[in-house]
Protein backbone atom coordinates (compact mmCIF):
# COMPACT_ATOMS: atom_id res chain seq x y z
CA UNK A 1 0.00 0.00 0.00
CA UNK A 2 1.31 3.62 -0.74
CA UNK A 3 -0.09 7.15 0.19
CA UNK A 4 -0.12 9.91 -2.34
CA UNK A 5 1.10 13.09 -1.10
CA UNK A 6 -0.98 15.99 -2.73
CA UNK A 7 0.89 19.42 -3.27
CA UNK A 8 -0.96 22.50 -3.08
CA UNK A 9 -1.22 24.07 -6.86
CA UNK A 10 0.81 26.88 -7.78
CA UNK A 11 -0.32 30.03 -10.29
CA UNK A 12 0.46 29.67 -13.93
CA UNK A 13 -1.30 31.21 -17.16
CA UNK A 14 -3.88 30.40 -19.52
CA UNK A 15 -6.50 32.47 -21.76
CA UNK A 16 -3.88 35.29 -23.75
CA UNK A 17 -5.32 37.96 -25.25
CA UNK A 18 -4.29 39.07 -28.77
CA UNK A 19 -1.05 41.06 -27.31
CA UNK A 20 0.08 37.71 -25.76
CA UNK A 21 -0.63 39.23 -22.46
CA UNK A 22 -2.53 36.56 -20.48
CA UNK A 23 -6.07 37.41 -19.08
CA UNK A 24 -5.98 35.30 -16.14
CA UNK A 25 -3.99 32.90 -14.37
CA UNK A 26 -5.02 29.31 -13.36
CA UNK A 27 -3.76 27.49 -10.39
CA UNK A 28 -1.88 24.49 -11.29
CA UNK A 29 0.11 21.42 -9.33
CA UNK A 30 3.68 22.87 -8.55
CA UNK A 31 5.62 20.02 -9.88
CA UNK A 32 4.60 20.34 -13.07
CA UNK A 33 4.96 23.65 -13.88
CA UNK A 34 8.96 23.50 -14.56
CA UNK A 35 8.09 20.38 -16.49
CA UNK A 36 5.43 22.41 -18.81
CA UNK A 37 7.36 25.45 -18.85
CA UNK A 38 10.73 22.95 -20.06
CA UNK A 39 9.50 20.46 -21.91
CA UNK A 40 6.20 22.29 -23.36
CA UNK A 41 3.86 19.31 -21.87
CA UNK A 42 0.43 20.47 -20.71
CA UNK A 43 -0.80 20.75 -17.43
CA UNK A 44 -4.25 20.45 -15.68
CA UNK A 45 -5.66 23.43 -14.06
CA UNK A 46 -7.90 23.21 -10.87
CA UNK A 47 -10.58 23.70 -12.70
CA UNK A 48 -9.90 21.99 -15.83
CA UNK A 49 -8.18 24.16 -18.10
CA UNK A 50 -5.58 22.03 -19.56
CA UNK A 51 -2.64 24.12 -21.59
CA UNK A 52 0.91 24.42 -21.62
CA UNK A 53 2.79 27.06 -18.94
CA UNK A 54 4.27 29.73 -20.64
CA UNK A 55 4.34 32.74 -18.39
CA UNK A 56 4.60 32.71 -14.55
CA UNK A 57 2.67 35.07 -12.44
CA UNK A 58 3.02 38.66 -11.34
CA UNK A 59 1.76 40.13 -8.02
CA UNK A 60 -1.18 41.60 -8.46
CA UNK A 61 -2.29 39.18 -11.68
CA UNK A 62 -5.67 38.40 -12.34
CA UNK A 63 -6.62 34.74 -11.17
CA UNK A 64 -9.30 32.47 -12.30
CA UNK A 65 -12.16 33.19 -9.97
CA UNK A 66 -13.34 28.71 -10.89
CA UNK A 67 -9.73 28.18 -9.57
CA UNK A 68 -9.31 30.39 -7.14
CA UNK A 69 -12.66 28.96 -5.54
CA UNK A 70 -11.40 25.52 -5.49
CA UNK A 71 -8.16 26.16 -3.96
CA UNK A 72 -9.60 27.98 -0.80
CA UNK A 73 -11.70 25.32 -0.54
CA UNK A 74 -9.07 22.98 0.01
CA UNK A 75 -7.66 22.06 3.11
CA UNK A 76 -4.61 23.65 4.31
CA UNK A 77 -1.18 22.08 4.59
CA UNK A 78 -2.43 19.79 1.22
C-alpha cells in the first residue's frame, strides 16, 4: 500500500489575449509547472483548463475566480 502526497497548486497562465498578455492565471500542481514550462507538456488546471505554462505570475495578476474557488476550498497544509 502507498499514500499519495498531494501538493498544493501553484499560479500559472492560460487564456492570452491578442497582445500575448494573459487574461488570467489558473492554479496548477507545482511540480509540473517546470516540467510544462521545459519540456512544453500540458498541465491540468484546478478547474480543468488544460494548456501548456508559458508565463509565470506577477503580483497583483488576475486569477481564475473557478480556480481560485477551489483552492480555498481545500484544506490547508495539502
Amino acid at each position: 500500500m502507498s499514500t499519495q502526497t498531494e501538493v498544493r497548486p501553484d499560479e500559472t497562465t492560460r487564456d492570452q489575449t491578442s497582445e500575448d498578455t494573459p487574461k488570467f492565471f489558473h492554479y496548477v500542481k507545482k511540480d509540473k509547472v517546470a516540467e510544462s514550462a521545459v519540456m512544453g507538456t500540458y498541465v491540468v488546471a484546478l478547474c480543468g483548463e488544460v494548456f501548456p505554462v508559458t508565463r509565470a505570475p506577477k503580483p497583483g495578476s488576475p486569477v481564475c475566480e473557478e480556480c481560485k474557488r477551489i483552492y480555498e476550498s481545500l484544506p490547508s497544509g495539502r
